[in-house]
C-alpha atoms as a PDB file:
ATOM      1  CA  UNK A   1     192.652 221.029 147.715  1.00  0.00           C
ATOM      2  CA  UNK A   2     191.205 217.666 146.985  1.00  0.00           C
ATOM      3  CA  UNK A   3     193.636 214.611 147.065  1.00  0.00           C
ATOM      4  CA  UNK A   4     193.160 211.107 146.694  1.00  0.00           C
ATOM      5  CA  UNK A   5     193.274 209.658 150.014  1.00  0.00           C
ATOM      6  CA  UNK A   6     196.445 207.822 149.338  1.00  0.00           C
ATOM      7  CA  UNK A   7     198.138 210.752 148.412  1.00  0.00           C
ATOM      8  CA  UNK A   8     197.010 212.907 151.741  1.00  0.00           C
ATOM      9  CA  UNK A   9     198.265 209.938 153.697  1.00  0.00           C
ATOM     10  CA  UNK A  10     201.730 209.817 151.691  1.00  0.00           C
ATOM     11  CA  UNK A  11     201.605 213.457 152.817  1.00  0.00           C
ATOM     12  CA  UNK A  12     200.764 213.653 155.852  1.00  0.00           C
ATOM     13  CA  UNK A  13     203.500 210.652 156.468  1.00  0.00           C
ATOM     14  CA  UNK A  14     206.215 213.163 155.120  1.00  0.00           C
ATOM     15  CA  UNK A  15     205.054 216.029 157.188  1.00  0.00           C
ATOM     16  CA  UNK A  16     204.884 213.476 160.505  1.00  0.00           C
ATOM     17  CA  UNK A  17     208.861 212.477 159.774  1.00  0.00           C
ATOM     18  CA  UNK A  18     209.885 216.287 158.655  1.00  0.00           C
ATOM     19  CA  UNK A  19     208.221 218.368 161.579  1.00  0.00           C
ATOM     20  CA  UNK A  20     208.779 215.066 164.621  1.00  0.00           C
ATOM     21  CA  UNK A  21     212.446 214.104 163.105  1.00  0.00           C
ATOM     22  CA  UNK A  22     211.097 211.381 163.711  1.00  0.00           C
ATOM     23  CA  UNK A  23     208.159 211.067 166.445  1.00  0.00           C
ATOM     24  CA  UNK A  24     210.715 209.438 169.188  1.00  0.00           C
ATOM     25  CA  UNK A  25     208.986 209.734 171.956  1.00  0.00           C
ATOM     26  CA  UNK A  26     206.016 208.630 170.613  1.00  0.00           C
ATOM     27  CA  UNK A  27     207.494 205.287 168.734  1.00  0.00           C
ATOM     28  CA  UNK A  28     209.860 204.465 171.485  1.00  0.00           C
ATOM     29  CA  UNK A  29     206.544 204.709 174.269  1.00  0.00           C
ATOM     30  CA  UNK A  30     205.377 202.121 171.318  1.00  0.00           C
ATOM     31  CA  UNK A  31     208.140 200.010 171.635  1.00  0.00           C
ATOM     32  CA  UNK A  32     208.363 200.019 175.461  1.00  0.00           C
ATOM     33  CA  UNK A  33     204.268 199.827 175.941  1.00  0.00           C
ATOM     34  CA  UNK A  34     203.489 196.022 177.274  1.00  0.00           C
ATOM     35  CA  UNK A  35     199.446 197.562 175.777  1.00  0.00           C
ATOM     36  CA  UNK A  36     197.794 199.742 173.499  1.00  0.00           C
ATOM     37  CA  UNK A  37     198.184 203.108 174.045  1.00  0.00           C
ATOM     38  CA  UNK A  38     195.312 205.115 174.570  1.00  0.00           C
ATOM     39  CA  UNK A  39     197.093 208.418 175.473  1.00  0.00           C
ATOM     40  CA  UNK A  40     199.710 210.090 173.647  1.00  0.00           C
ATOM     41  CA  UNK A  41     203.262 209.542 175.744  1.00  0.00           C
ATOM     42  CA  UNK A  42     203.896 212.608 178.639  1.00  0.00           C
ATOM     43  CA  UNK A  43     206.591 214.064 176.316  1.00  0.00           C
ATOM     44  CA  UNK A  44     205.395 213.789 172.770  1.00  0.00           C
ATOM     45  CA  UNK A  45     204.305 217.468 172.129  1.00  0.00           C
ATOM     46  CA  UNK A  46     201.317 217.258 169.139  1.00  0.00           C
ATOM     47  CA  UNK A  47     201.046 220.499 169.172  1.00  0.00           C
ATOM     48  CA  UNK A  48     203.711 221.364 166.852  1.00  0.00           C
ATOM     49  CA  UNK A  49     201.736 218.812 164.057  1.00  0.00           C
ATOM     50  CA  UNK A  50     198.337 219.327 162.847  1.00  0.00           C
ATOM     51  CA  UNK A  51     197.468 215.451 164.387  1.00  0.00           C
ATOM     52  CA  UNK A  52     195.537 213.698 167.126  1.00  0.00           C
ATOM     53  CA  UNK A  53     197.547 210.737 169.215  1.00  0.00           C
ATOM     54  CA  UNK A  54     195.400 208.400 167.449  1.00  0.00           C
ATOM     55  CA  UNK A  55     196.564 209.365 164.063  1.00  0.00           C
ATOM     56  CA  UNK A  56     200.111 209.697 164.729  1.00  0.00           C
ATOM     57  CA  UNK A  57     199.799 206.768 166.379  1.00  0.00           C
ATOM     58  CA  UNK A  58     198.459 204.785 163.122  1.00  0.00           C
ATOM     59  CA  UNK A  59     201.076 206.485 161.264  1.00  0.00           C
ATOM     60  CA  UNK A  60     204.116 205.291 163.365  1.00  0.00           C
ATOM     61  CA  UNK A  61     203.015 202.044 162.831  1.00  0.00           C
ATOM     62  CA  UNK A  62     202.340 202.298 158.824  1.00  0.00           C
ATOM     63  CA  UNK A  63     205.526 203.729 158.387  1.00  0.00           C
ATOM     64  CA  UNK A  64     207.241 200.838 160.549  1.00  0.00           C
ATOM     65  CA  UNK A  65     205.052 197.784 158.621  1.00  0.00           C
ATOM     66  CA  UNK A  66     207.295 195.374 158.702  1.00  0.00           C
ATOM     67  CA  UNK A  67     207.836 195.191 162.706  1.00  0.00           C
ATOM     68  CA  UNK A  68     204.449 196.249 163.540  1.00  0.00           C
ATOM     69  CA  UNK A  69     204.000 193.794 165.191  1.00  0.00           C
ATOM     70  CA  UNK A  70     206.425 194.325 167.656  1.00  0.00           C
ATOM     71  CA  UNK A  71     204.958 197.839 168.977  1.00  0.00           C
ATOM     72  CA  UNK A  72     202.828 197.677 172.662  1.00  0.00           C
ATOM     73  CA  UNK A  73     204.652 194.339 172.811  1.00  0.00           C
ATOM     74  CA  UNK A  74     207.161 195.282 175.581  1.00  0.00           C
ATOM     75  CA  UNK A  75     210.206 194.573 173.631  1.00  0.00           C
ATOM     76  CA  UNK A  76     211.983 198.151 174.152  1.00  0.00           C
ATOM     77  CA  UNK A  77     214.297 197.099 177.108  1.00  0.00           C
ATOM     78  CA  UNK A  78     215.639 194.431 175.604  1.00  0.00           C
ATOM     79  CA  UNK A  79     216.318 195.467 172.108  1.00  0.00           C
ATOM     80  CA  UNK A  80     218.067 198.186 173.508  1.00  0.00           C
ATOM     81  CA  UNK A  81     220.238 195.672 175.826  1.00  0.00           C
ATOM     82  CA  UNK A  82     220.409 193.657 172.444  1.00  0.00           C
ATOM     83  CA  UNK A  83     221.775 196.880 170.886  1.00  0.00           C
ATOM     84  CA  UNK A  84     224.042 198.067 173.381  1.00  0.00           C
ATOM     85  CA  UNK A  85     225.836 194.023 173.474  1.00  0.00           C
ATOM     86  CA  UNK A  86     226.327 194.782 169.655  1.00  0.00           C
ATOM     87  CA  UNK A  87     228.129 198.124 169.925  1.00  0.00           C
ATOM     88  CA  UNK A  88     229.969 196.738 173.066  1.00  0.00           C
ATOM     89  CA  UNK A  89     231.439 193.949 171.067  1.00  0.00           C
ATOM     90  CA  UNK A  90     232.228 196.628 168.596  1.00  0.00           C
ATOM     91  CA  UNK A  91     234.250 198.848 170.630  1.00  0.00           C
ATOM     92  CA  UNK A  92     235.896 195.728 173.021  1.00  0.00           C
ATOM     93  CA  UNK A  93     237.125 193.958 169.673  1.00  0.00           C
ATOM     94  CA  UNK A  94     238.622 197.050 168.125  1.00  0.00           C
ATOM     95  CA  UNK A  95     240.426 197.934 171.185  1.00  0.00           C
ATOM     96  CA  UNK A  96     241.135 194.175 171.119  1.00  0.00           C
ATOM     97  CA  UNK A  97     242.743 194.365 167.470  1.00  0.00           C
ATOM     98  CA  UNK A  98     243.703 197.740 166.792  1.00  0.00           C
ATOM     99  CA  UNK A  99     244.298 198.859 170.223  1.00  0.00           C
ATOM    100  CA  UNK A 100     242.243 201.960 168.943  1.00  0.00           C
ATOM    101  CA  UNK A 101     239.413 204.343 170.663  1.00  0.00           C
ATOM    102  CA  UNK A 102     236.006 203.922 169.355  1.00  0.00           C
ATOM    103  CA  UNK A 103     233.675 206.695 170.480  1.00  0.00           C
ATOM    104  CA  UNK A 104     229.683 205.653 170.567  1.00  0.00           C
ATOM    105  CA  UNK A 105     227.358 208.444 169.812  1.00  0.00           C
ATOM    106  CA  UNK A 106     223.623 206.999 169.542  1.00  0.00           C
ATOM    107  CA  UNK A 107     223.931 204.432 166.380  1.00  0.00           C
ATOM    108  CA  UNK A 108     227.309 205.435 165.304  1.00  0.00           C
ATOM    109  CA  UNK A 109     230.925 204.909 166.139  1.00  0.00           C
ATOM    110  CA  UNK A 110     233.415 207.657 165.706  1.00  0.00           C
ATOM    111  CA  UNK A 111     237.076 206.159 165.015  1.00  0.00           C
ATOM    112  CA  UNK A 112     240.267 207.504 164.022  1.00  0.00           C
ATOM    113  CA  UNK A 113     240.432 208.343 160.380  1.00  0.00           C
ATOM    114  CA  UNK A 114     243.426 205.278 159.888  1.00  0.00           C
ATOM    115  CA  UNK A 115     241.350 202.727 160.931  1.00  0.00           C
ATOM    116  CA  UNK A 116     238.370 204.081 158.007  1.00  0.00           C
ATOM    117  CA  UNK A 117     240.575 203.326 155.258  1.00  0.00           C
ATOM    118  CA  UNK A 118     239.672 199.314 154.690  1.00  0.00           C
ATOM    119  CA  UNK A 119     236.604 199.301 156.002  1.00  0.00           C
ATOM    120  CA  UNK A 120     237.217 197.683 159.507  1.00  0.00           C
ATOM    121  CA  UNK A 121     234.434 199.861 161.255  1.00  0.00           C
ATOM    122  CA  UNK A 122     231.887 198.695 158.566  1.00  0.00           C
ATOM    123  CA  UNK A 123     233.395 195.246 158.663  1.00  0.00           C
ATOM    124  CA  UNK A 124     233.570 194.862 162.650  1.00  0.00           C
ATOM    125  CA  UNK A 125     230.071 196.326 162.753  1.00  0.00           C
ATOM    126  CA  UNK A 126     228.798 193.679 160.721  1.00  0.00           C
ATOM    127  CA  UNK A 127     230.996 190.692 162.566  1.00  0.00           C
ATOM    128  CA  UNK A 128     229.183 191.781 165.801  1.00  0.00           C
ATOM    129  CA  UNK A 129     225.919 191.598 164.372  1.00  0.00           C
ATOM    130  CA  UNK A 130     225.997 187.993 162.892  1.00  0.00           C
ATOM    131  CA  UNK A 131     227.694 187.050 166.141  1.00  0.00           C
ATOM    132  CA  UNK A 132     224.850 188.004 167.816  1.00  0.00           C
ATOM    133  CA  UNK A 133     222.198 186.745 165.461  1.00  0.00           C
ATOM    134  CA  UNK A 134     224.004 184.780 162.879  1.00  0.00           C
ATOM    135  CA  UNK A 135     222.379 186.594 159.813  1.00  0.00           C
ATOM    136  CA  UNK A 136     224.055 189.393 157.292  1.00  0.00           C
ATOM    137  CA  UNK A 137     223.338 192.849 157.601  1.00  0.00           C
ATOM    138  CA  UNK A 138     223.174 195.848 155.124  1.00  0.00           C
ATOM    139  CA  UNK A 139     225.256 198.708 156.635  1.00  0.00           C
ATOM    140  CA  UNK A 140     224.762 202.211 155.205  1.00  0.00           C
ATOM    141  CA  UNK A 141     227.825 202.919 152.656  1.00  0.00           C
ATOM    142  CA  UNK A 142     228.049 206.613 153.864  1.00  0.00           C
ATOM    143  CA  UNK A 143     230.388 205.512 156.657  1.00  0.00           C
ATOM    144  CA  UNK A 144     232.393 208.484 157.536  1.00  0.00           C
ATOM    145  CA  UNK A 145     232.677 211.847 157.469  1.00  0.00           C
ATOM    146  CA  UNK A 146     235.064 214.160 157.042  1.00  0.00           C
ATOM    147  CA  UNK A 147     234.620 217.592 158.219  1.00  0.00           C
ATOM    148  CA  UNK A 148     237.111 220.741 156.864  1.00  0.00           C
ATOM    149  CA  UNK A 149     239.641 222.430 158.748  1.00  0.00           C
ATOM    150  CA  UNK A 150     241.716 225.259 158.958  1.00  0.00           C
ATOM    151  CA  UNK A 151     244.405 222.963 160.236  1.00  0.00           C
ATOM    152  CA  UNK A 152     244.022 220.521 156.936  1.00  0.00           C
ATOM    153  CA  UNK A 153     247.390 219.815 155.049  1.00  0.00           C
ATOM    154  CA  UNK A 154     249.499 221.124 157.903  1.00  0.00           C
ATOM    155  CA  UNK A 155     252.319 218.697 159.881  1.00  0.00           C
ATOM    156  CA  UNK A 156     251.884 218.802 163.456  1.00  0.00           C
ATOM    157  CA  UNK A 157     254.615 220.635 163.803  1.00  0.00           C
ATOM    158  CA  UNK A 158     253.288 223.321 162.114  1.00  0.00           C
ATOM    159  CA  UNK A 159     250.705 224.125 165.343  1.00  0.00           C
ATOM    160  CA  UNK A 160     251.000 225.738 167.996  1.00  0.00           C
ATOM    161  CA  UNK A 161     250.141 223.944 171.289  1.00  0.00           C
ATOM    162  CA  UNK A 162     247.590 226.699 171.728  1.00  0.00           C
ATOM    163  CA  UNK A 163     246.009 225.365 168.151  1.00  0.00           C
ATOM    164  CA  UNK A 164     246.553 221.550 168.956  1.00  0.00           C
ATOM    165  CA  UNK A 165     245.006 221.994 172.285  1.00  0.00           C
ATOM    166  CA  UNK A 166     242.104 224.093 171.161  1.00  0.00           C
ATOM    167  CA  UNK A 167     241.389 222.667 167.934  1.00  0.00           C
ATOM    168  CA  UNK A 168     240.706 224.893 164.378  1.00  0.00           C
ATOM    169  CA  UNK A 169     239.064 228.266 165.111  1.00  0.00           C
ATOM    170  CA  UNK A 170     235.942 226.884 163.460  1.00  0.00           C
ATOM    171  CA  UNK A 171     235.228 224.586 166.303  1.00  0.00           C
ATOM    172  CA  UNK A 172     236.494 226.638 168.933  1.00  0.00           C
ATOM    173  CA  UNK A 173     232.703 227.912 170.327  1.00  0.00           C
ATOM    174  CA  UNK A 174     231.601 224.243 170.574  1.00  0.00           C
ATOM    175  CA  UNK A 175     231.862 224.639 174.558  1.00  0.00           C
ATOM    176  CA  UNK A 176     229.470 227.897 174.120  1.00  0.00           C
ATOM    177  CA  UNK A 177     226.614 226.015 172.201  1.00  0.00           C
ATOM    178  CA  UNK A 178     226.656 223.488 174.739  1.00  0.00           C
END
């Protein structure tokens, strides 16, 4: 099965982000390395891809061209302190303004449904951003998701406080998975 070499590394690219989902270990030991690294990080397991450190290695980096150049820089600490100033002006200035909740789960917020309708996640999520470094950013437009329930279309009133306090029978064995 003979492939152009551009091709096999196009592949091989796509197999690296569908088997790792991504390779976090790997690129965050990247982004946290002060050097090189010559060894593949303690938890990065290779085994379940058909690569060598070195070559995942190269091919973090290609797919992350444009801030190469930050990787074995020892930058990881503080972009993540950079990061986690961002989302905490997020959540400080809705509670500020909305008096509303704003749950942080890795890069996302979760919010009450109301405060969705405008845009004011999207919109305070970009306000923190150029507060911090005074430059625009393109937010993802598939902000929000709705999941079905059992429970849709029906008033409060209409649940028991068995249902209200234990949610739609479709997310009831949420406490077993975890």
């Amino acid at each position: 099965m003979a492939k152009p070499a551009k091709i096999q590394k196009i592949d091989r690219m796509i197999y690296i982000q569908q088997v790792c989902q991504p390779p976090k270990e790997a690129s965050n030991a990247m982004i946290q390395a002060s050097t090189d690294l010559i060894q593949k990080p303690r938890k990065q397991n290779l085994s379940e891809v058909d690569l060598d450190w070195p070559t995942m290695k190269q091919a973090i980096l290609d797919a992350h061209k444009p801030i190469a150049d930050v990787f074995f820089q020892g930058h990881g600490n503080h972009l993540q302190f950079i990061d986690s100033c961002i989302a905490e002006n997020v959540i400080l200035n809705f509670i500020r303004a909305e008096d509303a909740p704003v749950l942080p789960v890795h890069d996302s917020f979760i919010i009450h449904d109301a405060y969705s309708e405008f845009g004011e996640l999207e919109e305070e999520m970009r306000r923190a951003f150029h507060g911090h470094f005074k430059k625009d950013i393109n937010v993802k437009s598939e902000i929000g998701v709705m999941l079905p329930s059992s429970f849709d279309g029906k008033d409060s009133d209409e649940l028991t406080i068995e249902q209200i306090v234990h949610g739609p029978p479709e997310y009831s064995q949420r406490k077993n998975r975890n």
